[in-house]
Protein backbone atom coordinates (compact mmCIF):
# COMPACT_ATOMS: atom_id res chain seq x y z
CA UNK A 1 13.15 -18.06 -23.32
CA UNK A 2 14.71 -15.85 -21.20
CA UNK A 3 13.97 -12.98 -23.03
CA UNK A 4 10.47 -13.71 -22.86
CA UNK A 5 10.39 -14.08 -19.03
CA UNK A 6 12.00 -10.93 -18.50
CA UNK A 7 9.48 -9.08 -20.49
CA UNK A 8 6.96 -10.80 -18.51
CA UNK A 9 8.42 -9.76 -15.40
CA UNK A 10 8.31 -6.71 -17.21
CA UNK A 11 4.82 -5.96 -17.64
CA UNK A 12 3.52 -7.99 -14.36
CA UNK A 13 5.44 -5.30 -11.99
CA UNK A 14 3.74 -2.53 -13.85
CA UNK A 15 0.59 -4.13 -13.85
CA UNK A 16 1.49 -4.47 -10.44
CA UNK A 17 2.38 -1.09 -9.52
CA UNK A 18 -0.97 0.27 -11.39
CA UNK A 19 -3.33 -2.25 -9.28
CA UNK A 20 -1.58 -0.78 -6.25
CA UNK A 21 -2.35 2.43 -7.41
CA UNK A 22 -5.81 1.95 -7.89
CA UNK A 23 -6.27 0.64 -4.56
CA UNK A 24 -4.81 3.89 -3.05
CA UNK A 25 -6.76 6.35 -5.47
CA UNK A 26 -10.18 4.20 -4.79
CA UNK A 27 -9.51 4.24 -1.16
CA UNK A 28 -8.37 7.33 -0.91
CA UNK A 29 -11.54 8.82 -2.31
CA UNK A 30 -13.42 6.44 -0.50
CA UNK A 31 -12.25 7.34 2.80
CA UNK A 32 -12.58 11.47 1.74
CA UNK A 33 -16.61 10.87 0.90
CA UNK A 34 -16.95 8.83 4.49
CA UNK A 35 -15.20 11.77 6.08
CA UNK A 36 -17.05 14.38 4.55
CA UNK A 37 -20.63 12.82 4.99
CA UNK A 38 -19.64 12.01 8.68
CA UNK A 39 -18.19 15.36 9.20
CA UNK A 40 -22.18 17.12 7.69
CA UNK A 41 -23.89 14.53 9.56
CA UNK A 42 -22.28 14.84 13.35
CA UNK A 43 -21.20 17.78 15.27
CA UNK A 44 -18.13 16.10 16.91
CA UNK A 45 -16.05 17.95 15.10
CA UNK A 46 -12.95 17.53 12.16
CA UNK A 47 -11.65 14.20 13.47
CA UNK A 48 -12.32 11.43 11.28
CA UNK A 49 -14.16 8.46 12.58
CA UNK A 50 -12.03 5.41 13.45
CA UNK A 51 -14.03 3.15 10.66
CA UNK A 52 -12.27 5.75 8.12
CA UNK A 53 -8.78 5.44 9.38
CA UNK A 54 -9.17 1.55 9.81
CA UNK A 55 -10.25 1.15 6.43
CA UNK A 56 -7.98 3.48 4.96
CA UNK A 57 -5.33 1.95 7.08
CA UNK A 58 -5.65 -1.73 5.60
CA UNK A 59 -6.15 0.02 1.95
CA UNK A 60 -2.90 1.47 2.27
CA UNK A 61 -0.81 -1.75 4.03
CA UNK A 62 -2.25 -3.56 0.68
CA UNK A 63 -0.94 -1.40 -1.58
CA UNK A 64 2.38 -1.28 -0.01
CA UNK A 65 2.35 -4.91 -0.31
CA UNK A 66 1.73 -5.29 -3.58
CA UNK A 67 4.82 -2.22 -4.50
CA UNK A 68 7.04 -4.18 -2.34
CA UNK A 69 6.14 -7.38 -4.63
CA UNK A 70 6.48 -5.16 -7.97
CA UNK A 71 10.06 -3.84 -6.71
CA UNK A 72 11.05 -7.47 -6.05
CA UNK A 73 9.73 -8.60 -9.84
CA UNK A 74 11.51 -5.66 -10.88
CA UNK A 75 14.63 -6.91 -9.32
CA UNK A 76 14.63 -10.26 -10.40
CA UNK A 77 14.91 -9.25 -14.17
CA UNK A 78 18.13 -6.96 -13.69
CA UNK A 79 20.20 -8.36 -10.53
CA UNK A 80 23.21 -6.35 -10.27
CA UNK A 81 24.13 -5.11 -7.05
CA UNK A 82 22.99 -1.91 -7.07
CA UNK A 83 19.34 -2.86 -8.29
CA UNK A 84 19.63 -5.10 -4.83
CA UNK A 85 20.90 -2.31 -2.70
CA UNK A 86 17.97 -0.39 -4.12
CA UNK A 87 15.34 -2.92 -3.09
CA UNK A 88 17.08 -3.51 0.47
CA UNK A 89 16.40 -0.01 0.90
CA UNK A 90 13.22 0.18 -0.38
CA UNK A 91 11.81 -3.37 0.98
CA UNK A 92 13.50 -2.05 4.59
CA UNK A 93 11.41 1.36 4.32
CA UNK A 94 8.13 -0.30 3.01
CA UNK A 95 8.40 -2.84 5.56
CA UNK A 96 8.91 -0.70 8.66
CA UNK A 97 6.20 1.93 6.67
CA UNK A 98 4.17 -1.36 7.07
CA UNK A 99 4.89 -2.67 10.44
CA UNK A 100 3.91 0.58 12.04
CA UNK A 101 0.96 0.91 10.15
CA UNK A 102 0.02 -3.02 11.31
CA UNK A 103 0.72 -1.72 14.98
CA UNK A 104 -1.47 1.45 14.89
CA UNK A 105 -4.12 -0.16 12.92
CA UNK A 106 -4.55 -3.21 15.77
CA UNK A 107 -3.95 0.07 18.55
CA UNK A 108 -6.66 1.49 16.59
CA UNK A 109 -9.41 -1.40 16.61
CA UNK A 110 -10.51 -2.71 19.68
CA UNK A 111 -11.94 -5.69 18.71
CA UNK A 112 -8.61 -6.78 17.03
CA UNK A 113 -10.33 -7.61 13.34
């Protein structure tokens, strides 16, 4: 049984991993188009439009999310102490990646949504 919950484990973190990487390919691309067609359709210049950063922005603090959820899966199927070490390090830099990006995405948005 345990066997079979490992391999489980397994194959959820990748899955994992790969939805998180859709979500920053999809966005990614997303947010390029937006700045392009905003970029041919105003003359204000190179800087993107705060719409595109904001929904890039939230893109992006998923996908963290859900690699920070795959690492701890990944974890939980092989605990020695340097797999935990490894995901201390990596939750504490995903986390503070996250926090910041939180902080300039509410800085960013005025209306707070």
């Amino acid at each position: 049984m345990e066997v079979i919950i490992k391999e489980i484990a397994v194959y959820a973190a990748q899955f994992i991993e790969l939805l998180a990487v859709i979500v920053i390919l999809f966005s990614s691309i997303k947010a390029i188009i937006r700045y392009f067609k905003d970029i041919s359709t105003k003359s204000t210049g190179f800087l993107p439009h705060i719409s595109i950063r904001l929904n890039l922005g939230k893109s992006l603090a998923i996908a963290l999310e859900l690699l920070l959820g795959a690492d701890i899966l990944k974890t939980a199927i092989a605990p020695g102490w340097n797999e935990i070490g490894q995901l201390a390090a990596i939750a504490t830099l995903r986390t503070a990646l996250n926090y910041f990006l939180e902080r300039e995405l509410k800085n960013s948005n005025p209306k707070g949504e």
